[in-house]
PDB file of N, CA and C in Angstrom:
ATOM      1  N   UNK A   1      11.933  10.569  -8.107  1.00  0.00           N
ATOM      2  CA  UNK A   1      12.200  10.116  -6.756  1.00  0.00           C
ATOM      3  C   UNK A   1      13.331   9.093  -6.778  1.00  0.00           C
ATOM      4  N   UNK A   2      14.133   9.172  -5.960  1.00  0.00           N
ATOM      5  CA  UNK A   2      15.439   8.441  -6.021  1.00  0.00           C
ATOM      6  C   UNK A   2      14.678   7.013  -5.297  1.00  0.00           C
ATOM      7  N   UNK A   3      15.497   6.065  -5.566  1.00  0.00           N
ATOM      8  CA  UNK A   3      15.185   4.663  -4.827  1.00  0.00           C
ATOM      9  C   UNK A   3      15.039   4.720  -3.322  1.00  0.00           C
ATOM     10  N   UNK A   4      15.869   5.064  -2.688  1.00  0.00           N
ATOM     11  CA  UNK A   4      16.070   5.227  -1.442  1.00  0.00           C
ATOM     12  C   UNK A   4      14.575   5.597  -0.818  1.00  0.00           C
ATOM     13  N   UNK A   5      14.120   6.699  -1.519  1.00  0.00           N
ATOM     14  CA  UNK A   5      12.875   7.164  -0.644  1.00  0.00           C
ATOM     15  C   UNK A   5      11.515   6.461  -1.510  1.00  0.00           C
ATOM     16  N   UNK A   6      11.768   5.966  -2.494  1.00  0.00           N
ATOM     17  CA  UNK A   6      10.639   4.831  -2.625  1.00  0.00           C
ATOM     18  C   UNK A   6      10.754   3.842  -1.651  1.00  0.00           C
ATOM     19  N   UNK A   7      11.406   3.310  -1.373  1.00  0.00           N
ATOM     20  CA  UNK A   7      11.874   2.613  -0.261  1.00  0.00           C
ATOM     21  C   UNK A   7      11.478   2.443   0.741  1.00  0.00           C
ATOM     22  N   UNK A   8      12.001   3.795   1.227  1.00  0.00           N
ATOM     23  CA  UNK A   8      11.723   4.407   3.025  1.00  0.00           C
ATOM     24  C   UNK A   8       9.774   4.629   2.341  1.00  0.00           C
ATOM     25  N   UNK A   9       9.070   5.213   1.544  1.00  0.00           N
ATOM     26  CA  UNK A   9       7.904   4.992   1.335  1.00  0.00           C
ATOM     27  C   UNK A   9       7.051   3.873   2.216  1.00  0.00           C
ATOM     28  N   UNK A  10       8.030   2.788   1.041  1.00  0.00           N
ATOM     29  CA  UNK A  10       7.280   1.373   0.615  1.00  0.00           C
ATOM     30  C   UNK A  10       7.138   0.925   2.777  1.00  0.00           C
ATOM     31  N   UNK A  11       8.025   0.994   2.798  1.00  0.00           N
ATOM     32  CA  UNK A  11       8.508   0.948   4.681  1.00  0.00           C
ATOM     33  C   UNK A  11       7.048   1.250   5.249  1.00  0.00           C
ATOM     34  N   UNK A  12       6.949   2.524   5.338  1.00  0.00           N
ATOM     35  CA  UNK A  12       6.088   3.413   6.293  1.00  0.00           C
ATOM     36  C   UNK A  12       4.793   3.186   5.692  1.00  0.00           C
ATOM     37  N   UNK A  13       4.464   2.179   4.452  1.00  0.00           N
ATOM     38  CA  UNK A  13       3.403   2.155   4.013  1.00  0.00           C
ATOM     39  C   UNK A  13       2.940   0.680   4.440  1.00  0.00           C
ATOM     40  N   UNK A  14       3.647  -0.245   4.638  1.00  0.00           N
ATOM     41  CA  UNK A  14       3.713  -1.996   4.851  1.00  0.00           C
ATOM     42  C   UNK A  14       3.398  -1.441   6.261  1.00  0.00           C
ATOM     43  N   UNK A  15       4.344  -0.473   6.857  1.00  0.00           N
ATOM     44  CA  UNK A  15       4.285  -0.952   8.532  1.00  0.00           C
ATOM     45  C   UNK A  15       2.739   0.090   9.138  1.00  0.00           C
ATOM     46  N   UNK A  16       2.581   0.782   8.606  1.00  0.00           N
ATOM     47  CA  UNK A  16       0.824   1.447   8.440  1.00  0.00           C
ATOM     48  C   UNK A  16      -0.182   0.360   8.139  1.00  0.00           C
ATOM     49  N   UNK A  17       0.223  -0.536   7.315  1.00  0.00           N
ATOM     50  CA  UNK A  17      -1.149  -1.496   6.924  1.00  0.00           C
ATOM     51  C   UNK A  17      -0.812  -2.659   7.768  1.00  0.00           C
ATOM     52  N   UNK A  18       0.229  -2.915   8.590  1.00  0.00           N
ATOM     53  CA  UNK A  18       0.270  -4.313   9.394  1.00  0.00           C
ATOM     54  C   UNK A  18       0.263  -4.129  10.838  1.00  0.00           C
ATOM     55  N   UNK A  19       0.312  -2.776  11.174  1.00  0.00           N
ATOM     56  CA  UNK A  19       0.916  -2.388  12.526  1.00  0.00           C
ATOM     57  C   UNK A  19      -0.470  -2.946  13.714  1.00  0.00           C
ATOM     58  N   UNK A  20      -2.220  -2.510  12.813  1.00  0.00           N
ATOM     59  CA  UNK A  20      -3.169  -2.874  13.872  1.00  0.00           C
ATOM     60  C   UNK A  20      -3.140  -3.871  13.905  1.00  0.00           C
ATOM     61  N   UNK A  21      -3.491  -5.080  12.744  1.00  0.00           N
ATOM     62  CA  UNK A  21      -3.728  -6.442  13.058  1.00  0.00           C
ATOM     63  C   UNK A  21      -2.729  -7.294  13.650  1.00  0.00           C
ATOM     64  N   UNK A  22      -1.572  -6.964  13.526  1.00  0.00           N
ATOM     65  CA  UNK A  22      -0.582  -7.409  14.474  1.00  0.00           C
ATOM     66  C   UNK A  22      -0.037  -6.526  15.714  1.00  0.00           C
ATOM     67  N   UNK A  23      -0.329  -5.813  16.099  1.00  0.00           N
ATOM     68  CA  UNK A  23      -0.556  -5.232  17.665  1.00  0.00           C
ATOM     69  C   UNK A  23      -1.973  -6.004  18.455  1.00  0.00           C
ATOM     70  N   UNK A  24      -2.875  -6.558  17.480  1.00  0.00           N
ATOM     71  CA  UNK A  24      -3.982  -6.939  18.115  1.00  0.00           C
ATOM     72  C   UNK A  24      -4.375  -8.175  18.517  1.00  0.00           C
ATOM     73  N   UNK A  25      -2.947  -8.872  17.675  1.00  0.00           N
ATOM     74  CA  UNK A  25      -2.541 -10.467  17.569  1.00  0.00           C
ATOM     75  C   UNK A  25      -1.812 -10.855  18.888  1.00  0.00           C
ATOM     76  N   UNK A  26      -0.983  -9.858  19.139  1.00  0.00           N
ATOM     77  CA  UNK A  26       0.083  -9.665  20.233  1.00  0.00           C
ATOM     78  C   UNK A  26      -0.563  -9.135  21.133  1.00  0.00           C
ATOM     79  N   UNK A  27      -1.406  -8.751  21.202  1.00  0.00           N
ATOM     80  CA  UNK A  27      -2.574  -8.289  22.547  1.00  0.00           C
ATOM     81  C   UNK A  27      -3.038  -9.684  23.098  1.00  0.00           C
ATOM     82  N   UNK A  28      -4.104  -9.972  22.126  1.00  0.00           N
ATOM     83  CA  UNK A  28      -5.031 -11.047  22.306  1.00  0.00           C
ATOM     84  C   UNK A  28      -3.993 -12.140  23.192  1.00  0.00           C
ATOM     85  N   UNK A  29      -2.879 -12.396  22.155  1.00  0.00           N
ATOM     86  CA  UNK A  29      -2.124 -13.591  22.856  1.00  0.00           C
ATOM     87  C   UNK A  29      -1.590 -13.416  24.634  1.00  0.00           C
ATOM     88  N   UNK A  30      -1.174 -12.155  24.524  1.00  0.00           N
ATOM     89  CA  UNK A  30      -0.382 -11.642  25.431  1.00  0.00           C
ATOM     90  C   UNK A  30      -1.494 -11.923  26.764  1.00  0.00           C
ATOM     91  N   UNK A  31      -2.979 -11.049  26.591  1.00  0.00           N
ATOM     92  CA  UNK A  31      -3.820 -11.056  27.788  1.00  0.00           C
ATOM     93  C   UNK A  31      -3.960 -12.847  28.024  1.00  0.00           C
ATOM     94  N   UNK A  32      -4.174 -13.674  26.857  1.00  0.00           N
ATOM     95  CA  UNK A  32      -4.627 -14.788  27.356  1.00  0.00           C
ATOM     96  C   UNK A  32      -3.523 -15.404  28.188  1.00  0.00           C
ATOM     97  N   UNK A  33      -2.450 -15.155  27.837  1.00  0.00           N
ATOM     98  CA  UNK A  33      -0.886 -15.508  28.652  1.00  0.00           C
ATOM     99  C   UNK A  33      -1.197 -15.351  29.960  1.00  0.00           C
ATOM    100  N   UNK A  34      -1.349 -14.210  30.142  1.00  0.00           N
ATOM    101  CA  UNK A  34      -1.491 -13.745  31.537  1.00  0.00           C
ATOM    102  C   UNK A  34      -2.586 -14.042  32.467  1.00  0.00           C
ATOM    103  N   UNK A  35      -3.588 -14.092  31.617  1.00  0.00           N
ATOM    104  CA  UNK A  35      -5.109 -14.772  32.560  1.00  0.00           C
ATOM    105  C   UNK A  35      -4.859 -16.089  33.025  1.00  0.00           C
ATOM    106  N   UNK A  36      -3.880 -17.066  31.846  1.00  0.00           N
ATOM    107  CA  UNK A  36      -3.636 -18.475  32.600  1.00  0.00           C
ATOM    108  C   UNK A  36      -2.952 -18.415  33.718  1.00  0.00           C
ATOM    109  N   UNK A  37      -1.718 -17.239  33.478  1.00  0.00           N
ATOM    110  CA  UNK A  37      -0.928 -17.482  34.329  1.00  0.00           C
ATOM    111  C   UNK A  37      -1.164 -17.133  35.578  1.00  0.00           C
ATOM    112  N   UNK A  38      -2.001 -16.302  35.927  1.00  0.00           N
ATOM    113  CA  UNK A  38      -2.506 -15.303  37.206  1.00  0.00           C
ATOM    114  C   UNK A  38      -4.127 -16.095  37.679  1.00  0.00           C
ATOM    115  N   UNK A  39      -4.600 -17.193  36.340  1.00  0.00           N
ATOM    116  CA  UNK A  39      -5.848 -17.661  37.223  1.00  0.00           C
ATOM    117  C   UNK A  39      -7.174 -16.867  37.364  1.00  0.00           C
ATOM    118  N   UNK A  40      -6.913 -15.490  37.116  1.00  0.00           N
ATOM    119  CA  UNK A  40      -8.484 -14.656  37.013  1.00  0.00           C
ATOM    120  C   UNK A  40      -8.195 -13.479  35.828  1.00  0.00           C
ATOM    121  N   UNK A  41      -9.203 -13.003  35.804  1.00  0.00           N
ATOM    122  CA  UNK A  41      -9.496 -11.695  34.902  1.00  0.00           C
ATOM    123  C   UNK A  41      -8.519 -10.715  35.145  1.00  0.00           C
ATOM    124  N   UNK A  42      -8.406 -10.532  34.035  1.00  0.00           N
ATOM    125  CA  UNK A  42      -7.634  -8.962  33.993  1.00  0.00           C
ATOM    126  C   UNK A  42      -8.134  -7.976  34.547  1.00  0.00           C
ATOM    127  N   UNK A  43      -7.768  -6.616  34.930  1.00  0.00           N
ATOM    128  CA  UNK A  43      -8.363  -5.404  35.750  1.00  0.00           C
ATOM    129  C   UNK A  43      -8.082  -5.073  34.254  1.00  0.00           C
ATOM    130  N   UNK A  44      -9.001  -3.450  34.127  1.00  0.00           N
ATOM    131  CA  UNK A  44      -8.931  -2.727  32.832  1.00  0.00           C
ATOM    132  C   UNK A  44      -7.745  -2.586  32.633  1.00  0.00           C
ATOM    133  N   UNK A  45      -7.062  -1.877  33.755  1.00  0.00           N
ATOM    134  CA  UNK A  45      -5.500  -1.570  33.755  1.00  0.00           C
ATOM    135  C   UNK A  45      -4.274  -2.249  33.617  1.00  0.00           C
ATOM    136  N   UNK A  46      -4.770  -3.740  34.103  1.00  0.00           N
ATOM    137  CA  UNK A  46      -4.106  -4.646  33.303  1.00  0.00           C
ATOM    138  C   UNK A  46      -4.052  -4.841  31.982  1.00  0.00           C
ATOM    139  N   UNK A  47      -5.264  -4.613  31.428  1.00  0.00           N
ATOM    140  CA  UNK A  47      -5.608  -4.810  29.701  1.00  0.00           C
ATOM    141  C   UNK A  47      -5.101  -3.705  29.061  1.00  0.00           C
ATOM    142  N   UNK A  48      -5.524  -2.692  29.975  1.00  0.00           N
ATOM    143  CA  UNK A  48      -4.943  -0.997  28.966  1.00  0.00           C
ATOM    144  C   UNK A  48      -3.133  -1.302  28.599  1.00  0.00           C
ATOM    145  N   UNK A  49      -2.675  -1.534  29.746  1.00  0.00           N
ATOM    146  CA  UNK A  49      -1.050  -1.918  30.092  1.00  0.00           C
ATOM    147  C   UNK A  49      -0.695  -3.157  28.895  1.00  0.00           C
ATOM    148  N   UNK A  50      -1.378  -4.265  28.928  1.00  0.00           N
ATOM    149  CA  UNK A  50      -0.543  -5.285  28.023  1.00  0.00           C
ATOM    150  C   UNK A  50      -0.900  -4.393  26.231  1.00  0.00           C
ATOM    151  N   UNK A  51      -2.113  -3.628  26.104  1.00  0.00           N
ATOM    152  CA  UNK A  51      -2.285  -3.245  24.949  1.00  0.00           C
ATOM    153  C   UNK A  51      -1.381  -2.291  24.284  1.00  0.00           C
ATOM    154  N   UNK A  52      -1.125  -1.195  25.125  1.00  0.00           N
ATOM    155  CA  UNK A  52       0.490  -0.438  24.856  1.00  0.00           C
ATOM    156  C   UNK A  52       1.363  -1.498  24.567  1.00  0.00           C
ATOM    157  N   UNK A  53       1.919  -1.845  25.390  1.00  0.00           N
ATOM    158  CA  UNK A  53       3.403  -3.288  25.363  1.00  0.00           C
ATOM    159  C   UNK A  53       2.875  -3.663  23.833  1.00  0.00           C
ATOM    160  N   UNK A  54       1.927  -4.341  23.560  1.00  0.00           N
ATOM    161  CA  UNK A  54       1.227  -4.927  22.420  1.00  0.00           C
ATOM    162  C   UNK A  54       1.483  -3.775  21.193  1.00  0.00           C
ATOM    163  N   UNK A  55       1.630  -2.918  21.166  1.00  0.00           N
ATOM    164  CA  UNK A  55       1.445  -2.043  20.493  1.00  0.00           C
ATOM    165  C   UNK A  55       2.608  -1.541  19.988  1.00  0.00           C
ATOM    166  N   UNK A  56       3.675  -1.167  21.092  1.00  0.00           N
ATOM    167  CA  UNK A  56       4.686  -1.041  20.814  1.00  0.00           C
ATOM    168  C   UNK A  56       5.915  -2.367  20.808  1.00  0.00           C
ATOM    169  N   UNK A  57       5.715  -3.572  20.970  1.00  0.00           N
ATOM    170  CA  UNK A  57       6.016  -4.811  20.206  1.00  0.00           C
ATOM    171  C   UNK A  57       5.525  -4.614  18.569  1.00  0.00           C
ATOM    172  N   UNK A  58       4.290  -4.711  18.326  1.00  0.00           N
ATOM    173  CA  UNK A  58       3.811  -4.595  16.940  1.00  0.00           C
ATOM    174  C   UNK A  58       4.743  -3.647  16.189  1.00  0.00           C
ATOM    175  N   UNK A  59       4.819  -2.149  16.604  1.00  0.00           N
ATOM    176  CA  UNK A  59       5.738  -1.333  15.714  1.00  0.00           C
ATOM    177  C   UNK A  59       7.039  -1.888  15.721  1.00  0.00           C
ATOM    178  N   UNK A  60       7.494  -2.584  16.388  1.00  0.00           N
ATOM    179  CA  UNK A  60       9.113  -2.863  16.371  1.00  0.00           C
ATOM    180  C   UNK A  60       9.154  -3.988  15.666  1.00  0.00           C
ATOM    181  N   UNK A  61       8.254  -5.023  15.642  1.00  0.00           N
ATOM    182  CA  UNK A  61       7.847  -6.279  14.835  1.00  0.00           C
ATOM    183  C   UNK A  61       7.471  -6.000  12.920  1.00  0.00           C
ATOM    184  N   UNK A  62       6.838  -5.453  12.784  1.00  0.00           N
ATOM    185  CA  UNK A  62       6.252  -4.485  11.580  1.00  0.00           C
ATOM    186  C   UNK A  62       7.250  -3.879  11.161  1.00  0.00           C
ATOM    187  N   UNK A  63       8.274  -2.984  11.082  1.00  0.00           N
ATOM    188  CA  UNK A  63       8.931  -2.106  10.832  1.00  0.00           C
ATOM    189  C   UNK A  63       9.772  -3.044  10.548  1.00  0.00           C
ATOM    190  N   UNK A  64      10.992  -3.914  11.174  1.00  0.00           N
ATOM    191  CA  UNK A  64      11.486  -4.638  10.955  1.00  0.00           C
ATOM    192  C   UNK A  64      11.610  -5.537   9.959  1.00  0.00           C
ATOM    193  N   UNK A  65      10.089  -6.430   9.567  1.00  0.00           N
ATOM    194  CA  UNK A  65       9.777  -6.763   8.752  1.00  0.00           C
ATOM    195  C   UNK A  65       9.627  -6.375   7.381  1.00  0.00           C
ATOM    196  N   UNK A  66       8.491  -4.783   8.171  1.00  0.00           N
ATOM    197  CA  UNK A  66       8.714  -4.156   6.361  1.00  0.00           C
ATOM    198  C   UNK A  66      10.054  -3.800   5.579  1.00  0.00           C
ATOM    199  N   UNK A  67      10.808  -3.646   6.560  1.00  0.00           N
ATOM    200  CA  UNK A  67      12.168  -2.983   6.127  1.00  0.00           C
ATOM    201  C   UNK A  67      12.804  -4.559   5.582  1.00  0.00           C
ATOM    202  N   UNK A  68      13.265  -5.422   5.862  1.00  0.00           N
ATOM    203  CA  UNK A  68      13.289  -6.408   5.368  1.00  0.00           C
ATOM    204  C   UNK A  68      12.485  -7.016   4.152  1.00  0.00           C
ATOM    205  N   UNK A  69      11.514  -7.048   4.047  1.00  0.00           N
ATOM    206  CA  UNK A  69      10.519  -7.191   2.830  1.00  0.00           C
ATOM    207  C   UNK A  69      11.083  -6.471   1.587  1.00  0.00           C
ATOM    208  N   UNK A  70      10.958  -5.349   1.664  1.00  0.00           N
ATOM    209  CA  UNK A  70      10.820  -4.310   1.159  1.00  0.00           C
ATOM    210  C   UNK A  70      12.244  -4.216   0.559  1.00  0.00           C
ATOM    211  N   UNK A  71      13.349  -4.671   1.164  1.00  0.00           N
ATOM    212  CA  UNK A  71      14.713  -4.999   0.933  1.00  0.00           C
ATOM    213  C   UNK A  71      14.836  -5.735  -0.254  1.00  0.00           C
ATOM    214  N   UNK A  72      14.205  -6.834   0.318  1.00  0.00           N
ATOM    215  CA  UNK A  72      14.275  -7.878  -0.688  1.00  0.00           C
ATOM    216  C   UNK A  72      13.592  -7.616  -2.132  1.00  0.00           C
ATOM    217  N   UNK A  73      12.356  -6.857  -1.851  1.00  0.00           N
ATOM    218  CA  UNK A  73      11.804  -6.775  -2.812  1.00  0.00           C
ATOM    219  C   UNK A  73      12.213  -5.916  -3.737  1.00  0.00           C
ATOM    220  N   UNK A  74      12.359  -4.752  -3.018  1.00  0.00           N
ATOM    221  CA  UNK A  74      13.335  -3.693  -4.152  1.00  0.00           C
ATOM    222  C   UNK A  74      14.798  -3.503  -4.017  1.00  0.00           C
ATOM    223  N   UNK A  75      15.438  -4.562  -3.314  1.00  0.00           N
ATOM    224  CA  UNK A  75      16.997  -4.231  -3.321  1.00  0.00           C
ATOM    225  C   UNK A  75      17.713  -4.821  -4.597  1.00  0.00           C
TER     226      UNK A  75
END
């Protein structure tokens, strides 16, 4: 296997093992943001809604990182 795709591996394997607990970090924070700011409870659909956003923050957060990490580590 050439470096490159150990690499791109190491990537898709960091951002697989970090992607839930930090989509869930960025949830949590995100709903409590919004409950201060709005004063009451979330509707489900409010929660379903910040958990996507949350989710797809996390992959763009994660990926980034791993790719960076992963740079460093095997560049």
């Amino acid at each position: 296997m050439s470096q490159l795709t150990v690499y791109w591996l190491w990537v898709i394997a960091l951002t697989a093992a970090l992607i839930y607990p930090v989509s869930r970090l960025i949830w949590v924070f995100s709903v409590r943001r919004l409950q201060k700011k709005l004063q009451k409870s979330l509707s489900s659909d409010e929660i379903k809604g910040q958990k996507n956003r949350a989710y797809l923050i996390g992959i763009i957060v994660c990926l980034a990182f791993s790719m960076l990490f992963n740079y460093r580590l095997l560049g």
